[in-house]
Protein backbone atom coordinates (compact mmCIF):
# COMPACT_ATOMS: atom_id res chain seq x y z
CA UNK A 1 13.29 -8.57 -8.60
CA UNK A 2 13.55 -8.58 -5.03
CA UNK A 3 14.94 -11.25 -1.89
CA UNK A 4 11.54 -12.12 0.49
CA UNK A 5 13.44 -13.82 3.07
CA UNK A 6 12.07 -16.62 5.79
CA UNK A 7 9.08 -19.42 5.57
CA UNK A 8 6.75 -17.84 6.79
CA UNK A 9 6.99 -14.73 4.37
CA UNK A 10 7.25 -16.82 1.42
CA UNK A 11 4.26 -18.89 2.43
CA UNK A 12 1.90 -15.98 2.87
CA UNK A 13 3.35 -14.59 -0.29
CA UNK A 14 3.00 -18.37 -2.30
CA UNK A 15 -0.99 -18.09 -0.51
CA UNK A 16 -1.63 -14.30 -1.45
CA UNK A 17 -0.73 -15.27 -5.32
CA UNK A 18 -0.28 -11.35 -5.84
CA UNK A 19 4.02 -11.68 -6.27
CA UNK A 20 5.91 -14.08 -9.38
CA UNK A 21 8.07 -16.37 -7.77
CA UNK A 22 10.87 -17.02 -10.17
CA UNK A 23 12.79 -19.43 -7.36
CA UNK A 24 12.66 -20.18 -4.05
CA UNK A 25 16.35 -21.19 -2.55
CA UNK A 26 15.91 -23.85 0.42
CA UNK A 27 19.56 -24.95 2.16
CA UNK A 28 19.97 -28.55 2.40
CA UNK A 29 18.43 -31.03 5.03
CA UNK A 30 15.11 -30.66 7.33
CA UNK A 31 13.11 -31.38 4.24
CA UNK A 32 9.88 -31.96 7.21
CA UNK A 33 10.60 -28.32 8.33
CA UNK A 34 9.52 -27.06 4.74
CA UNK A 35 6.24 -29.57 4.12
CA UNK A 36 3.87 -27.04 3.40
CA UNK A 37 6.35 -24.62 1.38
CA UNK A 38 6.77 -27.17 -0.73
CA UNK A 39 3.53 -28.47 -1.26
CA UNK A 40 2.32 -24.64 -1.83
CA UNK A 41 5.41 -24.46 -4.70
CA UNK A 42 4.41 -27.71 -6.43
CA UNK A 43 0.95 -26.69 -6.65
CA UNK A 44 1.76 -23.34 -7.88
CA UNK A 45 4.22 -24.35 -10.00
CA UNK A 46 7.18 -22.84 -8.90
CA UNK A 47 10.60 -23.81 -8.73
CA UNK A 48 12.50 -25.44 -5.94
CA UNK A 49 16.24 -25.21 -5.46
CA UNK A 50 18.67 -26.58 -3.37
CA UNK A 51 21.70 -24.44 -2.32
CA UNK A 52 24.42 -24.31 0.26
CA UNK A 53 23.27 -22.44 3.55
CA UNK A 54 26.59 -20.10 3.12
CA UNK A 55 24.62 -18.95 -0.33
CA UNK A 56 21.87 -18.01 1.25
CA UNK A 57 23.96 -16.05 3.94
CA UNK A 58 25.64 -14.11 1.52
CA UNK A 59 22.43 -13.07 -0.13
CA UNK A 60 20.14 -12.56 3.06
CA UNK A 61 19.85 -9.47 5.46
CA UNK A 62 21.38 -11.65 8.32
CA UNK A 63 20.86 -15.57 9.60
CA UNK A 64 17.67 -14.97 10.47
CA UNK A 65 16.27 -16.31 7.02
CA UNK A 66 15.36 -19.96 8.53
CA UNK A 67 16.82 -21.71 4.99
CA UNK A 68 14.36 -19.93 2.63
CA UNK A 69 15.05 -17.14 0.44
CA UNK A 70 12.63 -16.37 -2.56
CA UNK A 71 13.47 -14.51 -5.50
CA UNK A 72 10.19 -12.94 -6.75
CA UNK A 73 8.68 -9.54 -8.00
CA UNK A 74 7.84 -6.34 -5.46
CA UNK A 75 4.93 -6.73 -3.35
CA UNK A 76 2.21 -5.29 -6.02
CA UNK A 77 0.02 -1.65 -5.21
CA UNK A 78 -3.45 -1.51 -5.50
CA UNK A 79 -4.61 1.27 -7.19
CA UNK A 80 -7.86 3.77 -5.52
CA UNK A 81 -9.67 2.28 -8.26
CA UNK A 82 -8.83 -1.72 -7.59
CA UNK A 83 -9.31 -0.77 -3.50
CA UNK A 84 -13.10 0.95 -4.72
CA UNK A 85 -13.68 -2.32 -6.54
CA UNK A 86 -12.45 -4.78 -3.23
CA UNK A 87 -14.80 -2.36 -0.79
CA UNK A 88 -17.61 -2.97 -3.14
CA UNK A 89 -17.63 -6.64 -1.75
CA UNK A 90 -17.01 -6.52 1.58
CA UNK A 91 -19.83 -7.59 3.77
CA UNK A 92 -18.98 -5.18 6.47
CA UNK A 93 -18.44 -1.73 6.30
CA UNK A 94 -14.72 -1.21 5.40
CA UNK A 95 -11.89 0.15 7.55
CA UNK A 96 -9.05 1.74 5.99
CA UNK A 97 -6.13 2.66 7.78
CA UNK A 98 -3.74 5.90 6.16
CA UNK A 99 0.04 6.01 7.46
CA UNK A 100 2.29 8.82 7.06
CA UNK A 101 5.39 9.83 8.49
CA UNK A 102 6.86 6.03 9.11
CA UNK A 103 10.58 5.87 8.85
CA UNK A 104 11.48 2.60 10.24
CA UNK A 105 10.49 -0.01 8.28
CA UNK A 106 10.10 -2.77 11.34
CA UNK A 107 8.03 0.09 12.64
CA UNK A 108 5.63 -0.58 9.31
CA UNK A 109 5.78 -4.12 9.40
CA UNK A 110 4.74 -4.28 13.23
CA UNK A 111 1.49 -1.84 11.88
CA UNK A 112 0.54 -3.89 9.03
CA UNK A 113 0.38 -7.20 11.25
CA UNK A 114 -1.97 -5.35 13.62
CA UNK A 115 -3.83 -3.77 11.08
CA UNK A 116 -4.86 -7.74 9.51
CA UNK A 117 -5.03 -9.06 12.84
CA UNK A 118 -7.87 -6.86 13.72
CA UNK A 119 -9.74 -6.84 10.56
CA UNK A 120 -8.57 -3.75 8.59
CA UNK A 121 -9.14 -4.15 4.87
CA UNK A 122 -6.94 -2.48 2.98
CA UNK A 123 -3.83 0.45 4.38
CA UNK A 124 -3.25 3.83 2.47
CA UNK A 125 0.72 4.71 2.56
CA UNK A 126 2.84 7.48 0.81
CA UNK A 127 4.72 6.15 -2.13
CA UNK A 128 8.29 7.55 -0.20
CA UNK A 129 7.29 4.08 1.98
CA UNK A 130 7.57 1.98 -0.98
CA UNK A 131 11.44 2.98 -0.82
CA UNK A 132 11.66 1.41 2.89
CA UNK A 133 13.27 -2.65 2.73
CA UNK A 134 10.71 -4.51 1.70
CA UNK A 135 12.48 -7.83 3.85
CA UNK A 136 12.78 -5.10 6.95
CA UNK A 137 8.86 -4.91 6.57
CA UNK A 138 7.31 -8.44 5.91
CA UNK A 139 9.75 -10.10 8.94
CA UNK A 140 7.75 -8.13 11.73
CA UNK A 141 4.77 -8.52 10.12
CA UNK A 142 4.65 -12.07 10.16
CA UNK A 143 2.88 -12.73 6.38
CA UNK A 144 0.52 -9.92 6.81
CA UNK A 145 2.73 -7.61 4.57
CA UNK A 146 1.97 -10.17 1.78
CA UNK A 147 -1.64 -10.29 2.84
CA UNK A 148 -2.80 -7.44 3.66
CA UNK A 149 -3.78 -4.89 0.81
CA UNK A 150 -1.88 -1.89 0.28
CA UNK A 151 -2.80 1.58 -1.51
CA UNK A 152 -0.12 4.01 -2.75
CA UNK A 153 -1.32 7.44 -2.50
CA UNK A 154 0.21 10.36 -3.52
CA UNK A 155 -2.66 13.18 -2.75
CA UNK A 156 -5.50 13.17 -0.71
CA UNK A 157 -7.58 13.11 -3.77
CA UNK A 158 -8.32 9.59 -3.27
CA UNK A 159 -9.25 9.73 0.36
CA UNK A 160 -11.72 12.64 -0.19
CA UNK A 161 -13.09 10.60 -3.55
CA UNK A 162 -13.72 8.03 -0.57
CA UNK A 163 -15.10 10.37 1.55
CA UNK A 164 -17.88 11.26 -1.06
CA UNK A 165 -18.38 7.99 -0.98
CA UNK A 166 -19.74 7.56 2.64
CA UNK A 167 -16.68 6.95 4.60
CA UNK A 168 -15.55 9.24 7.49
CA UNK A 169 -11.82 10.43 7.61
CA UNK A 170 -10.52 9.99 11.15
CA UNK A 171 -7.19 11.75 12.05
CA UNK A 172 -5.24 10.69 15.60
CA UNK A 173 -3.53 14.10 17.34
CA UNK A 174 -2.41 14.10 20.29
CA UNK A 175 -4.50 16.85 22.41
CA UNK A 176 -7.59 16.04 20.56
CA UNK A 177 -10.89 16.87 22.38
CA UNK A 178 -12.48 13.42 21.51
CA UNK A 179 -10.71 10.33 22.62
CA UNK A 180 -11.44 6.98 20.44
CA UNK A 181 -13.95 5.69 23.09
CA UNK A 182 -16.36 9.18 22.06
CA UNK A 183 -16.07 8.22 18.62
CA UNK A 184 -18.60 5.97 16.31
CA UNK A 185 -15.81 3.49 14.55
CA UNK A 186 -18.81 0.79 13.66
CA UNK A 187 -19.76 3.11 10.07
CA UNK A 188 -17.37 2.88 7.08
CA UNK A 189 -14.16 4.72 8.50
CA UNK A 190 -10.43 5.55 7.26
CA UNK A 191 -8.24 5.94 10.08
CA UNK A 192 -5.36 8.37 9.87
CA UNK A 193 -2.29 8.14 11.77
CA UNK A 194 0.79 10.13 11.77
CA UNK A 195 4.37 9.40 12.85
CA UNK A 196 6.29 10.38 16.14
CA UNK A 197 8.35 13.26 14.77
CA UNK A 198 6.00 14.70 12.00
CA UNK A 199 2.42 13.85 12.88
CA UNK A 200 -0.45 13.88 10.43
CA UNK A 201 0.29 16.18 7.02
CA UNK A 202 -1.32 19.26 6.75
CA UNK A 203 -3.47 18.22 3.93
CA UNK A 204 -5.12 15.41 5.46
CA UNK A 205 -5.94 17.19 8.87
CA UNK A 206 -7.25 20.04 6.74
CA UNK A 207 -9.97 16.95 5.35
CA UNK A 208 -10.63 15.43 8.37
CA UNK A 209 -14.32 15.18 9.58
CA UNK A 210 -13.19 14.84 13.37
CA UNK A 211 -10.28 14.29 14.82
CA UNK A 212 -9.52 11.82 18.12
CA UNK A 213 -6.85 11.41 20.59
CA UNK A 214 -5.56 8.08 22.76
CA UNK A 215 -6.18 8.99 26.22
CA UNK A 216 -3.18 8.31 28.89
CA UNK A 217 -2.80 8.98 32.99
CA UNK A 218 0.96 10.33 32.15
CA UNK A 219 4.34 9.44 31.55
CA UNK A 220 6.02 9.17 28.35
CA UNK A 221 4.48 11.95 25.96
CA UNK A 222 3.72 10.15 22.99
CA UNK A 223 3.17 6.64 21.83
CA UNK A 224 5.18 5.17 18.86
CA UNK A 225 3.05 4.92 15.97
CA UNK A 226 3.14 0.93 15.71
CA UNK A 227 1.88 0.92 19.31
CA UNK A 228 -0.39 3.74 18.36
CA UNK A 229 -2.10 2.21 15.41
CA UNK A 230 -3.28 -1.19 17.79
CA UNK A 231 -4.53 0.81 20.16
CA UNK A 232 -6.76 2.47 17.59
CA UNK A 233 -7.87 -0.69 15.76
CA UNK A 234 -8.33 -2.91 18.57
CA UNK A 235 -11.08 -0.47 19.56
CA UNK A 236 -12.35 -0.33 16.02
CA UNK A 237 -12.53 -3.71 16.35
CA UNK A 238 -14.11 -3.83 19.70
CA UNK A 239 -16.80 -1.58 18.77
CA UNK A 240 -17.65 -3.86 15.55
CA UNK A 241 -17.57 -7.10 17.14
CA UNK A 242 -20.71 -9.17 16.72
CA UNK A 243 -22.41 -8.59 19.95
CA UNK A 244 -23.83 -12.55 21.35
CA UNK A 245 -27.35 -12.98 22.32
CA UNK A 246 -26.21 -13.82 25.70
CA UNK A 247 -23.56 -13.91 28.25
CA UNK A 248 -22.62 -16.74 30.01
């Protein structure tokens, strides 16, 4: 069992139904600050306790859990063969977003809200990230950690089963010849993105169908990958964005 700290968090996670909730731990007073927690527990079923803030301090990261502290399972994995079955029903072709080389969890967390905000279905990360604070990861990502599907991959077996399947493997170098704006995001597409120090794996670049770069006019040398990965998806999303009839 594992601590999801803050409302928010445990909201998305009571809505996603994908964790058990054994408890949630609320410190006395503001009961109109937790209206919709509570509703969402009673509903659900799950039970409501009333503890002493200086509890919740002692079990918490810091004082940044707002009064709410859940004690539930680990955020579940979806297998390759769960995420085959959820791309089966998506109306639009799917956009999958791979992540290696992420050492900060914040870092994740900050990638994973992006990632929902602009429509990415499902992300593909190393198990090693499964060892990274899981509280560290949902707080930046503001419920999307709880959302959001996420794939554990160990080889790249699963991205080229994937690949057979239709969907084009995308790495981001830096020093690419094609920059995202040459590139046709709109088809089913897995986007692959690397950390600062490390970059993409040698195994998945050595898959790749094309590779793409983020063009800049100078300055620092390299983006940080949570910065990175929105640039990336915004234009995925861009690209896929139901075009209107007319323009006012």
């Amino acid at each position: 069992m594992e601590n999801l700290e803050g409302q928010q968090s445990v909201i998305a996670a009571l809505q996603a139904r994908q964790r058990r909730i054994e408890v949630i731990l609320l410190a006395y007073g503001h009961d109109e600050r937790y209206t919709q927690l509570l509703s969402l527990a009673e509903e659900l079923g799950v039970p409501v306790r009333r503890v002493d803030r200086k509890e919740l301090d002692a079990m918490a990261h810091g004082a940044t859990h707002g009064g709410v502290i859940a004690v539930c399972s680990p955020k579940p994995r979806l297998t390759v063969e769960q995420l085959q079955e959820l791309l089966r029903h998506q109306a639009r072709p799917p956009l999958l977003l791979v992540i290696e080389g992420v050492e900060d969890a914040r870092n994740l967390g900050f990638v994973l809200r992006t990632a929902e905000a602009m429509g990415v279905n499902a992300v593909m990360i190393k198990k090693h990230l499964w060892d990274l604070d899981a509280v560290e990861i949902a707080r930046p990502a503001s419920g999307a950690y709880e959302r959001l599907p996420l794939v554990q991959i160990d080889t790249v077996k699963p991205l080229r089963q994937l690949q057979s399947q239709g969907m084009q493997l995308i790495g981001c170098l830096a020093g690419a010849k094609r920059t995202l704006y040459d590139v046709d995001l709109r088809q089913p597409t897995i986007l692959a993105l690397g950390g600062e120090k490390r970059g993409l794996s040698g195994a998945i670049r050595e898959i790749c169908d094309r590779f793409i770069t983020i063009p800049t006019v100078g300055g620092a040398s390299s983006l940080s990958l949570s910065h990175a990965a929105a640039i990336v998806v915004a234009e995925a999303y861009r690209q896929r964005r139901p075009v209107p009839d007319t323009i006012p």
